[in-house]
Protein backbone atom coordinates (compact mmCIF):
# COMPACT_ATOMS: atom_id res chain seq x y z
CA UNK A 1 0.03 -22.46 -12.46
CA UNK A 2 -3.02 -22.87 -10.46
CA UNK A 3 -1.82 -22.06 -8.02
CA UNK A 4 -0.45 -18.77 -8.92
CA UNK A 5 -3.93 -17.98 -9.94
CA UNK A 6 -5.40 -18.18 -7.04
CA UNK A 7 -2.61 -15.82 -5.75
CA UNK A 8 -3.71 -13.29 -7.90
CA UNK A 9 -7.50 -13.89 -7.70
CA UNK A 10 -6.55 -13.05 -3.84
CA UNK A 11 -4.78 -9.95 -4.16
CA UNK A 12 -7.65 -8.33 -6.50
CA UNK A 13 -10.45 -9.76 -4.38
CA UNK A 14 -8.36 -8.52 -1.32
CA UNK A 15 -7.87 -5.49 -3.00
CA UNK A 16 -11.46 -5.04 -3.59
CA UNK A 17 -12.75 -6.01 -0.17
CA UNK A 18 -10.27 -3.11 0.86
CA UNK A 19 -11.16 -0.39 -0.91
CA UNK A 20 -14.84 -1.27 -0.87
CA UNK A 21 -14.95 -0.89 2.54
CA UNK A 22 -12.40 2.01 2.94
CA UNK A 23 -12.71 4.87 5.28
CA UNK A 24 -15.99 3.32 6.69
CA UNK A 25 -17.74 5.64 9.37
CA UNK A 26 -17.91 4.63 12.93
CA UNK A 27 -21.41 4.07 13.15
CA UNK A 28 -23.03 0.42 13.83
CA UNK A 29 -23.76 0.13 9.99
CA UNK A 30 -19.84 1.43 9.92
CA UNK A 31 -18.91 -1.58 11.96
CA UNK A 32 -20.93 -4.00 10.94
CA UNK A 33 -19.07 -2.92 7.51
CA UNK A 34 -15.47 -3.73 8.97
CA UNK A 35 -16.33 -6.99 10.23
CA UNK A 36 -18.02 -8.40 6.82
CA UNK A 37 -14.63 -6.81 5.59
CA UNK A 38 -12.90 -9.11 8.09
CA UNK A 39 -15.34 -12.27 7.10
CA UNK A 40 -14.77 -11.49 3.29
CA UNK A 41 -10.80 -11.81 3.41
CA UNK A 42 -10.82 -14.95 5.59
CA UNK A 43 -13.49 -16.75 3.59
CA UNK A 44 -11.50 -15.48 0.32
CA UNK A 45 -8.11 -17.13 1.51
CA UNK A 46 -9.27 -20.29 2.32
CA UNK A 47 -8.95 -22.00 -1.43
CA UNK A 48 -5.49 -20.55 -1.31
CA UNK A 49 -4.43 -22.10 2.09
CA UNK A 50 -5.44 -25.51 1.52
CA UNK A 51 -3.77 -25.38 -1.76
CA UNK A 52 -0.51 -24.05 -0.49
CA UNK A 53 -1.13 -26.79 2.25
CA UNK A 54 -0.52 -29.75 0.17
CA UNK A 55 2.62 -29.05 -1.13
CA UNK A 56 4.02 -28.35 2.25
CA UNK A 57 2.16 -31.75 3.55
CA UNK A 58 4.40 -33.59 0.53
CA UNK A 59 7.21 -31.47 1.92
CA UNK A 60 6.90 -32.49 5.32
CA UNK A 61 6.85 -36.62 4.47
CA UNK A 62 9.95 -36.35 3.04
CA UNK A 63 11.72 -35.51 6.57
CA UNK A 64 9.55 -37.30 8.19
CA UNK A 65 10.96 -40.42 10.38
């Protein structure tokens, strides 16, 4: 369950980075813009990855020699 809530907390935050920053202009503010986009979604999927992580980790003892 937690899990799947921090799915969905990362498609809505994704989907507000993205249309926050949609159809910026090309200008330095523009770009500056895109890339805070770009920091934004990594820093939001984080939580998710290392949560994801540990059931694969589990996964990965059981084949393990």
């Amino acid at each position: 369950m937690y899990i799947r809530t921090k799915f969905v907390l990362n498609i809505f935050g994704g989907l507000l980075v993205g249309f926050t920053f949609f159809q910026a202009n090309d200008s330095l503010q523009g770009t500056q813009n895109k890339l805070f986009s770009i920091f934004l979604a990594l820093v939001l999927c984080v939580p998710l990855t290392h949560q994801i992580m540990a059931v694969y980790i589990d996964i990965h003892t059981v084949y393990e020699i």
